[in-house]
Protein backbone atom coordinates (compact mmCIF):
# COMPACT_ATOMS: atom_id res chain seq x y z
CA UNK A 1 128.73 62.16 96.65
CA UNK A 2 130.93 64.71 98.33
CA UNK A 3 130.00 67.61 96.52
CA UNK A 4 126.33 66.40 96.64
CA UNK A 5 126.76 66.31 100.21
CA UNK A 6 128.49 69.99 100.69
CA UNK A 7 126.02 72.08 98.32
CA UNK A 8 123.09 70.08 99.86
CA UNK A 9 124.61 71.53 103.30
CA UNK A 10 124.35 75.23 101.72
CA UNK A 11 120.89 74.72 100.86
CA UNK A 12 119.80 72.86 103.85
CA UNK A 13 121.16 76.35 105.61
CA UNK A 14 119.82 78.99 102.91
CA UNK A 15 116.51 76.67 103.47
CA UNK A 16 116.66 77.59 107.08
CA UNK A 17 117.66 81.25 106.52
CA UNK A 18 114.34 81.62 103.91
CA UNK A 19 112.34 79.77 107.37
CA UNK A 20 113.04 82.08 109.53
CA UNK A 21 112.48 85.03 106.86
CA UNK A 22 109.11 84.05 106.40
CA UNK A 23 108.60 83.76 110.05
CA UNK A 24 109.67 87.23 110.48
CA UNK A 25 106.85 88.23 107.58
CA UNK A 26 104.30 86.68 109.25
CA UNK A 27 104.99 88.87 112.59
CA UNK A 28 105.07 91.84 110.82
CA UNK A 29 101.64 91.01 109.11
CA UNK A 30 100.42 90.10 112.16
CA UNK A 31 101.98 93.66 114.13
CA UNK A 32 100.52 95.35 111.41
CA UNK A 33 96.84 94.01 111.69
CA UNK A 34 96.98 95.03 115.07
CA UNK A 35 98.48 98.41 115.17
CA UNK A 36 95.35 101.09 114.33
CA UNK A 37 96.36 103.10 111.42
CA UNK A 38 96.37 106.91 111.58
CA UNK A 39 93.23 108.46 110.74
CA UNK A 40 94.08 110.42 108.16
CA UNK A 41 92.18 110.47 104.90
CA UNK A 42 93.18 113.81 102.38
CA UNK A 43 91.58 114.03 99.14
CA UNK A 44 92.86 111.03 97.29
CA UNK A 45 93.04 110.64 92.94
CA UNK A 46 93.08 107.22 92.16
CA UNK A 47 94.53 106.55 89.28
CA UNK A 48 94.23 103.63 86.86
CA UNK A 49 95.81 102.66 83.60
CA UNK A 50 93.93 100.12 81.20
CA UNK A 51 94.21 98.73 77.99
CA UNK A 52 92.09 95.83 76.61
CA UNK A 53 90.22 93.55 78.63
CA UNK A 54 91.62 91.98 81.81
CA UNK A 55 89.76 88.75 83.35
CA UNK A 56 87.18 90.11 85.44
CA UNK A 57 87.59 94.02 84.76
CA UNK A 58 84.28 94.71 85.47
CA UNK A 59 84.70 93.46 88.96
CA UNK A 60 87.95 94.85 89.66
CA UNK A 61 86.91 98.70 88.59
CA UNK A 62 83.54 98.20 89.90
CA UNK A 63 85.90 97.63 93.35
CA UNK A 64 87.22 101.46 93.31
CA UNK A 65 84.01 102.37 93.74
CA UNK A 66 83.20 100.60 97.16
CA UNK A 67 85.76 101.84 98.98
CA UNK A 68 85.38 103.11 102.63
CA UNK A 69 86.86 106.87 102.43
CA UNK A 70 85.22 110.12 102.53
CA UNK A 71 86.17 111.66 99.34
CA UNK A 72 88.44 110.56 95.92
CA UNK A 73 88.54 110.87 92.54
CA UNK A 74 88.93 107.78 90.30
CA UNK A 75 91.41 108.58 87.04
CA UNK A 76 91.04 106.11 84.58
CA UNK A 77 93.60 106.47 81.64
CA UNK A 78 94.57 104.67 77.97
CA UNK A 79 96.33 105.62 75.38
CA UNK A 80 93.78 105.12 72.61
CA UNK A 81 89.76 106.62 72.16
CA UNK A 82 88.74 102.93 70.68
CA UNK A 83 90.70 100.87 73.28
CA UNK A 84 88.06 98.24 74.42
CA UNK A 85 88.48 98.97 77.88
CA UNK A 86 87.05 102.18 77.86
CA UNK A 87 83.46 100.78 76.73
CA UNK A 88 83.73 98.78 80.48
CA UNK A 89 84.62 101.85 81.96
CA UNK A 90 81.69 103.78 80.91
CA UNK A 91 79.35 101.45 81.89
CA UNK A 92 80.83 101.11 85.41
CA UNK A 93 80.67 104.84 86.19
CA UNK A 94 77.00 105.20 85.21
CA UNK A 95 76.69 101.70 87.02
CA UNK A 96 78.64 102.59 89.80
CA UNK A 97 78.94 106.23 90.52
CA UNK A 98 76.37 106.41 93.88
CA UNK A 99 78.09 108.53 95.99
CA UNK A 100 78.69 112.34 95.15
CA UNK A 101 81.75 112.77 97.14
CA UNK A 102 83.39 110.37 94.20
CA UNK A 103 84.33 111.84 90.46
CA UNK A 104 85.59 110.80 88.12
CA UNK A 105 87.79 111.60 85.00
CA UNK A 106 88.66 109.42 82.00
CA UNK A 107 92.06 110.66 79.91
CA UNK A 108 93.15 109.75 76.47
CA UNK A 109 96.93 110.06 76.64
CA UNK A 110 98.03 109.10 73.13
CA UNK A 111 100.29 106.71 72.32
CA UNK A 112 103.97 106.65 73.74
CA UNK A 113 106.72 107.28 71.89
CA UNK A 114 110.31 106.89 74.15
CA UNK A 115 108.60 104.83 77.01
CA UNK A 116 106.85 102.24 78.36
CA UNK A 117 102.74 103.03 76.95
CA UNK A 118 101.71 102.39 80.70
CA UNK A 119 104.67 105.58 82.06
CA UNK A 120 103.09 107.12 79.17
CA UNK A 121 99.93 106.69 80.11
CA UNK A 122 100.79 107.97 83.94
CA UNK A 123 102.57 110.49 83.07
CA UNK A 124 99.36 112.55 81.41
CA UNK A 125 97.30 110.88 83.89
CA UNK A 126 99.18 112.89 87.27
CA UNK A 127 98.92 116.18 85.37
CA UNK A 128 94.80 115.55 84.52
CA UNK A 129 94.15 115.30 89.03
CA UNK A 130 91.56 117.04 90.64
CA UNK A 131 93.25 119.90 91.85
CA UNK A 132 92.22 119.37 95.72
CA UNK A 133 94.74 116.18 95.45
CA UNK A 134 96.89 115.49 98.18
CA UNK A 135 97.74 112.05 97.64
CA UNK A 136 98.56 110.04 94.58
CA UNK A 137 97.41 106.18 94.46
CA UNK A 138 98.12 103.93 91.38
CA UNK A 139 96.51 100.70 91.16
CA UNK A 140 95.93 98.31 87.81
CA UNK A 141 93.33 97.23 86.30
CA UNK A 142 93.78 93.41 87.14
CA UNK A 143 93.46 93.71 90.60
CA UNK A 144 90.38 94.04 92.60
CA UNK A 145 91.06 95.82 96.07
CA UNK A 146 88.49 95.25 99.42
CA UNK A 147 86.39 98.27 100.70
CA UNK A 148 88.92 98.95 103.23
CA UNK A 149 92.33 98.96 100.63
CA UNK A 150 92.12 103.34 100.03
CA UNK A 151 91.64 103.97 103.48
CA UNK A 152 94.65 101.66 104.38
CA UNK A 153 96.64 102.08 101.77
CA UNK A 154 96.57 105.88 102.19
CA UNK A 155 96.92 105.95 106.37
CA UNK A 156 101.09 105.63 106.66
CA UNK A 157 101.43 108.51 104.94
CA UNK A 158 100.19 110.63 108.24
CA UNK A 159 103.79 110.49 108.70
CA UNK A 160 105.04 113.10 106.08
CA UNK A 161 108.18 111.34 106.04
CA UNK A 162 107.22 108.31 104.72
CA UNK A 163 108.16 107.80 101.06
CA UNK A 164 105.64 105.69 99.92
CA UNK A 165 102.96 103.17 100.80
CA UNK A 166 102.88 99.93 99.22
CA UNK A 167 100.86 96.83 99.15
CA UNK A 168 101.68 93.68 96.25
CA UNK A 169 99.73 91.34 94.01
CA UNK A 170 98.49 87.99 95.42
CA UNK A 171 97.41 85.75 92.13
CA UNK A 172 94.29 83.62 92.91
CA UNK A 173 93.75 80.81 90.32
CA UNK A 174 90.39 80.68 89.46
CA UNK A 175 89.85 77.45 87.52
CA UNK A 176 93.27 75.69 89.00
CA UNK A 177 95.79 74.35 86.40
CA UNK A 178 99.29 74.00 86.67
CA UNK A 179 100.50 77.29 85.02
CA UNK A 180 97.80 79.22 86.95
CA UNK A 181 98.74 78.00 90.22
CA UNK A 182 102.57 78.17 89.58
CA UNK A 183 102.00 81.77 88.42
CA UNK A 184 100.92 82.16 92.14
CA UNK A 185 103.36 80.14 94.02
CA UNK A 186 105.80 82.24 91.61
CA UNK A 187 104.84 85.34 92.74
CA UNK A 188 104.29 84.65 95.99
CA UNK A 189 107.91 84.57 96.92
CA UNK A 190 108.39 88.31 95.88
CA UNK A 191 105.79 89.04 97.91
CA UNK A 192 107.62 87.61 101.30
CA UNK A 193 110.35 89.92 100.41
CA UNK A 194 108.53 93.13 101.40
CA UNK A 195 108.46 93.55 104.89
CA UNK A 196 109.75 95.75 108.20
CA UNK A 197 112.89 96.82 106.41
CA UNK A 198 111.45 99.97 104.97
CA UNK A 199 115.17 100.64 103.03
CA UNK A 200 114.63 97.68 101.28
CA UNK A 201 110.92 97.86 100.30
CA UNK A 202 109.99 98.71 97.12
CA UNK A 203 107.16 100.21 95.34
CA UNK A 204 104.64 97.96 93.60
CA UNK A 205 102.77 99.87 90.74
CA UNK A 206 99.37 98.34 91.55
CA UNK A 207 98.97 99.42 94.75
CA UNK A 208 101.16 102.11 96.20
CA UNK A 209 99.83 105.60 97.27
CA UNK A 210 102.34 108.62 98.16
CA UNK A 211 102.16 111.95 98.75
CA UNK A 212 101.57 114.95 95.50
CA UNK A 213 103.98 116.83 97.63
CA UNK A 214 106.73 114.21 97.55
CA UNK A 215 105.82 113.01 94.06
CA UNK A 216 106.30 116.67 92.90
CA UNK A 217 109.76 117.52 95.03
CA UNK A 218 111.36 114.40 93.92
CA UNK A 219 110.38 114.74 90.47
CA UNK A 220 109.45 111.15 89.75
CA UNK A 221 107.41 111.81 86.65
CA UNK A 222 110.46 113.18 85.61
CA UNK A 223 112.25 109.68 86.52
CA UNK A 224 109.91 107.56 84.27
CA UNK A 225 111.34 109.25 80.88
CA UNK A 226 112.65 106.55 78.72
CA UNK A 227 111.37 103.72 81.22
CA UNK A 228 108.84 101.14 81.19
CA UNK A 229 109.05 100.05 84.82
CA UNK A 230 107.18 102.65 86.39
CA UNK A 231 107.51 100.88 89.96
CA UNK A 232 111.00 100.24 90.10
CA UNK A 233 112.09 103.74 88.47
CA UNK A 234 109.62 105.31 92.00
CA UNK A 235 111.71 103.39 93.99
CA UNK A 236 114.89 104.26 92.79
CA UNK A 237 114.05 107.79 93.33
CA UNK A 238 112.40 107.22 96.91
CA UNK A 239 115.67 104.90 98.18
CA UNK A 240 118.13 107.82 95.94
CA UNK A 241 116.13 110.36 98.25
CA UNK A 242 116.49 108.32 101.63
CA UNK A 243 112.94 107.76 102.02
CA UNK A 244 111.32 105.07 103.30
CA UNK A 245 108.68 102.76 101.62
CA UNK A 246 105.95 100.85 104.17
CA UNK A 247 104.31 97.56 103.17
CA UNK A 248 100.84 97.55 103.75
CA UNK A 249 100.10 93.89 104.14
CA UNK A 250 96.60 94.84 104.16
CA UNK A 251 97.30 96.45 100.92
CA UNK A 252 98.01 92.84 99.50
CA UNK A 253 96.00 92.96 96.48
CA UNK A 254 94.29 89.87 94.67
CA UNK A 255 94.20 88.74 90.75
CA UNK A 256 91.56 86.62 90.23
CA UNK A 257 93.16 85.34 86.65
CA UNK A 258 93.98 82.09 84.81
CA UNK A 259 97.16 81.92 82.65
CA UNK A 260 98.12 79.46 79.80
CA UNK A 261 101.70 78.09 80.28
CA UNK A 262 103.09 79.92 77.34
CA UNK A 263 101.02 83.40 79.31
CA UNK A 264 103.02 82.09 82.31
CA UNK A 265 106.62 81.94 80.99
CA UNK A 266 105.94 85.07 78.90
CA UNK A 267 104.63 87.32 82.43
CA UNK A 268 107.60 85.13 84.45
CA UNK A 269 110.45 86.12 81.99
CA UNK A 270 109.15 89.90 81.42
CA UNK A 271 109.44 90.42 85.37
CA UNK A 272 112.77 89.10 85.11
CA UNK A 273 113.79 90.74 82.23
CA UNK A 274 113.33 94.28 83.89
CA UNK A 275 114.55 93.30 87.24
CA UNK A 276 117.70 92.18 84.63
CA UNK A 277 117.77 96.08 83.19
CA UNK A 278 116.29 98.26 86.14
CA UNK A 279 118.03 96.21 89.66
CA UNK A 280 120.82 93.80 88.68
CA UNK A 281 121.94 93.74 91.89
CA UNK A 282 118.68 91.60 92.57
CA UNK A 283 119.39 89.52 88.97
CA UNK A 284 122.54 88.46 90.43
CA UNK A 285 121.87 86.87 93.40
CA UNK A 286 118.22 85.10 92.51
CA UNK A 287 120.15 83.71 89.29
CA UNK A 288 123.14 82.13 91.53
CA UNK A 289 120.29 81.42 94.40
CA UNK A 290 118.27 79.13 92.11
CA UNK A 291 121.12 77.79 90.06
CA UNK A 292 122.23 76.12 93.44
CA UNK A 293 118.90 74.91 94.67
CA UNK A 294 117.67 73.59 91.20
CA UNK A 295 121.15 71.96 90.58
CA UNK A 296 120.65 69.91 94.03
CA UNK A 297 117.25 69.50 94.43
CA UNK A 298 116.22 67.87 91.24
CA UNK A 299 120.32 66.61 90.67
CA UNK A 300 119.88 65.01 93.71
CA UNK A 301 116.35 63.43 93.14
CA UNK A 302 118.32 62.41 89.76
CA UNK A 303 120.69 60.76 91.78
CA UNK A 304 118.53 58.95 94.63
CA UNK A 305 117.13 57.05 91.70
CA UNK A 306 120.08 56.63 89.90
CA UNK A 307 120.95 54.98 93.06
CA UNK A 308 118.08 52.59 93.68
CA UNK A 309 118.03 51.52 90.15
CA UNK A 310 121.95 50.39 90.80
CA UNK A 311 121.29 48.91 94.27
CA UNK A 312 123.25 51.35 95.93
CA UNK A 313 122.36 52.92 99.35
CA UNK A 314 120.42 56.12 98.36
CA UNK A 315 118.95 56.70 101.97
CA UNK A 316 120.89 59.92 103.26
CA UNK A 317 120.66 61.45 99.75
CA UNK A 318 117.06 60.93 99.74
CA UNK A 319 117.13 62.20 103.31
CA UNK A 320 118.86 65.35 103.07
CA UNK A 321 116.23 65.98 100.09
CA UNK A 322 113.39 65.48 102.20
CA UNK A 323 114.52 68.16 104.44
CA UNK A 324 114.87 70.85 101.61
CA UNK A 325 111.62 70.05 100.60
CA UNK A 326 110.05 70.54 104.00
CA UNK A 327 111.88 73.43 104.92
CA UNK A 328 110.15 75.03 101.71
CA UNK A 329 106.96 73.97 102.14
CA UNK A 330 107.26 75.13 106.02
CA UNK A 331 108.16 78.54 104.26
CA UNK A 332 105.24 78.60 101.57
CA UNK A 333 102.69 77.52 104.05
CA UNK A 334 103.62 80.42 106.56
CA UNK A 335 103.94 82.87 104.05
CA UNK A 336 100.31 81.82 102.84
CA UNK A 337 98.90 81.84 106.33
CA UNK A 338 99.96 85.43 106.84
CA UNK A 339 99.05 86.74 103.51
CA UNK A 340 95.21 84.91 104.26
CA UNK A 341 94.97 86.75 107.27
CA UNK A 342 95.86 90.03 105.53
CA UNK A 343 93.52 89.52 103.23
CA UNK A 344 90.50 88.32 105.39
CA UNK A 345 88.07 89.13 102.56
CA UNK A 346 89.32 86.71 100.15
CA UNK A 347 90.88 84.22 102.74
CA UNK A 348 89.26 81.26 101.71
CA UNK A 349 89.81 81.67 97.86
CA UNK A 350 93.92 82.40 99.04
CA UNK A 351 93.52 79.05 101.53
CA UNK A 352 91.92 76.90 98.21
CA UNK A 353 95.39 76.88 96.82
CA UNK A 354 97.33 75.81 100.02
CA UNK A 355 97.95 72.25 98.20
CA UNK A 356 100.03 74.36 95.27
CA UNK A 357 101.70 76.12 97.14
CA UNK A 358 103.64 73.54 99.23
CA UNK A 359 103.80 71.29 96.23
CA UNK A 360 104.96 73.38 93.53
CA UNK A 361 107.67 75.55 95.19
CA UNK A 362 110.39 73.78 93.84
CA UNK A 363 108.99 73.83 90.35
CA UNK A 364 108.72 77.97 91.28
CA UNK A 365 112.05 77.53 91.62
CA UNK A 366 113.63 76.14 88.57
CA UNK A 367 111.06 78.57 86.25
CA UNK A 368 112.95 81.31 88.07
CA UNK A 369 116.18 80.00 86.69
CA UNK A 370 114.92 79.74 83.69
CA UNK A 371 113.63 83.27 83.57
CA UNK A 372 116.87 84.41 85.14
CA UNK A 373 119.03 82.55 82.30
CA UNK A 374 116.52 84.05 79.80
CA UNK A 375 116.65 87.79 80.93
CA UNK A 376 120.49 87.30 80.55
CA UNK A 377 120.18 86.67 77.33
CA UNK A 378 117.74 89.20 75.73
CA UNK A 379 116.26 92.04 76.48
CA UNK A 380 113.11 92.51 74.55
CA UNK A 381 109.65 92.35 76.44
CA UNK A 382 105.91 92.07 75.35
CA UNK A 383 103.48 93.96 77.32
CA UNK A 384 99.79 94.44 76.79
CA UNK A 385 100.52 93.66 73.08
CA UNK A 386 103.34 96.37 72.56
CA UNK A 387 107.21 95.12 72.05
CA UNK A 388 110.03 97.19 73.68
CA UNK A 389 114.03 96.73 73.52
CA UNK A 390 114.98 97.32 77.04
CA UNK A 391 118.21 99.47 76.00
CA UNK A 392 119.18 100.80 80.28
CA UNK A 393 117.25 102.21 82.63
CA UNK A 394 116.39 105.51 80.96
CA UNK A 395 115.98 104.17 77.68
CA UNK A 396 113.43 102.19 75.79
CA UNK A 397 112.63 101.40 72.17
CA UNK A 398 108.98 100.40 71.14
CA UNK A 399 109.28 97.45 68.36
CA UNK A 400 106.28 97.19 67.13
CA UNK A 401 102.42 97.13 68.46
């Protein structure tokens, strides 16, 4: 019971540490909503990647053409003339395309050969820009961004030396389910990560915008050879080149999607995976972090029954359990109440889910052991139906498709 006792203590005060962390995301959202962003709006190419059909795409690329900016050009890129996404795409430009101060450009990049097809696909896609570009903004073709995400998105970088701008994905469950809505309480944690600390931001592939300029001097399509995290080998360049990155909380993107379990454990353990090859140094510490808190939590739940069923007194265990599991659910439910304010347009599809999200934490928890044990143990990934052997950082072998 003693050594239930002391590791309960270190999660009981990691619990606490993670409390206050969230509260200190919610005041930055909330500093952020308030501060008026610079009114700066260059000539923007947006660029997006597809391949195959993504739940809803007709919604979410029908969004890049409602934004609220004066002038941008929408890139939409895949590696192959019969991919089925491009048949979606054509109809949404002649659907879509109202405004003349929007073009558009569709790009057939091939397929890759010694890197992710998506780098591959980005790579041909920066050198294919409307030559007026002054900013760069990726986003992916399973989000669907508000009429306000360009224009916000794009304002930090008034500052010339800002890095990057980045927002994050915010999974909404459509139908419910238990693998859809852990797939958001899942995510959801990474998302509580980004914050004020602009060293220790990173850049989120779906929605991050930064200058041609700096894109250009610090040679990041250079950087993706051999990768297939195109987000994490940006942000390795930007941190390399003491730059900082500045969450957008407005910039908070949503996924309207449903997920099987087996789509849920294969999208959990492919994040994992990379963050295994591309940032050990965050591996480490989530592996150790939910090692502990899985070992207690549900050990000590093992044990409070354990208990009753012997007639022994199970009261403090049970008590020091309760507080974990409040102290988490304190956490998810201010982390959710910020993110529903920063994304006022879809606030009460992200409030629907509050119920999973202080319920199903814990379970969040122990998947991301799993997926930590898992990306330990193997490097291959699956993505968008192509297989790659994550070799290192710079290196990556395509199975098969």
């Amino acid at each position: 019971m003693l050594v239930f006792y002391f590791f309960a203590a270190i999660v009981i005060f990691l619990g606490i540490l993670s409390l206050r962390n969230g509260f200190s995301f919610a005041a930055y959202v909330s500093r952020e909503l308030a501060r008026k962003p610079p009114d700066y709006s260059p000539f923007v190419s947006v660029i997006a990647p597809c391949r195959g059909l993504d739940e809803g795409l007709r919604e979410n690329l029908a969004a890049l053409f409602h934004q609220d900016y004066p002038a941008y050009q929408i890139v939409f890129v895949t590696d192959n003339a019969d991919d089925l996404s491009l048949g979606v795409i054509d109809k949404t430009i002649q659907q879509e395309t109202v405004k003349k101060e929007i073009t558009t450009r569709i790009v057939i990049a091939g397929e890759a050969v010694d890197c992710g097809q998506k780098v591959h696909n980005l790579k041909v896609a920066v050198t294919q820009v409307d030559p007026r570009c002054e900013v760069l903004v990726f986003v992916d073709s399973d989000v669907r961004p508000h009429s306000e995400w360009l224009r916000t998105l794009v304002a930090p970088l008034a500052d010339a030396g800002i890095g990057a701008a980045t927002g994050y994905r915010w999974f909404i469950a459509m139908k419910g389910g238990l693998a859809s809505n852990l797939r958001s309480v899942w995510n959801a944690s990474i998302a509580s990560a980004l914050g004020a600390n602009e060293d220790k931001n990173f850049c989120w592939g779906g929605s991050t915008a930064i200058r041609r300029a700096t894109f250009e001097k610090q040679k990041i399509r250079d950087a993706w050879c051999g990768t297939v995290s195109d987000d994490f080998a940006m942000t390795h360049v930007i941190q390399q080149a003491k730059l900082p990155i500045h969450f957008v909380p407005g910039c908070l993107v949503p996924s309207f999607e449903n997920c099987t379990m087996k789509e849920l454990l294969e999208f959990s353990n492919r994040q994992l995976k990379i963050t295994r090859v591309y940032s050990p140094q965050l591996w480490t510490p989530l592996l150790i972090g939910s090692l502990l808190f899985t070992g207690v939590f549900f050990g000590g739940v093992a044990l409070v029954i354990v208990r009753a069923v012997m007639g022994l007194n199970f009261i403090f265990p049970l008590l020091l359990l309760v507080v974990i599991f409040i102290l988490g659910a304190a956490k998810a439910y201010v982390r959710l109440k910020a993110v529903s304010l920063a994304q006022s347009h879809y606030q009460e599809q992200i409030l629907r889910s509050l119920w999973s999200h202080l319920l199903l934490w814990p379970l969040a928890s122990a998947l991301f052991l799993w997926n930590a044990v898992v990306a330990g143990f193997s490097r291959r990934i699956q993505w968008r139906g192509i297989s790659y052997e994550l070799k290192s950082r710079s290196e990556a072998v395509i199975i098969r498709e």
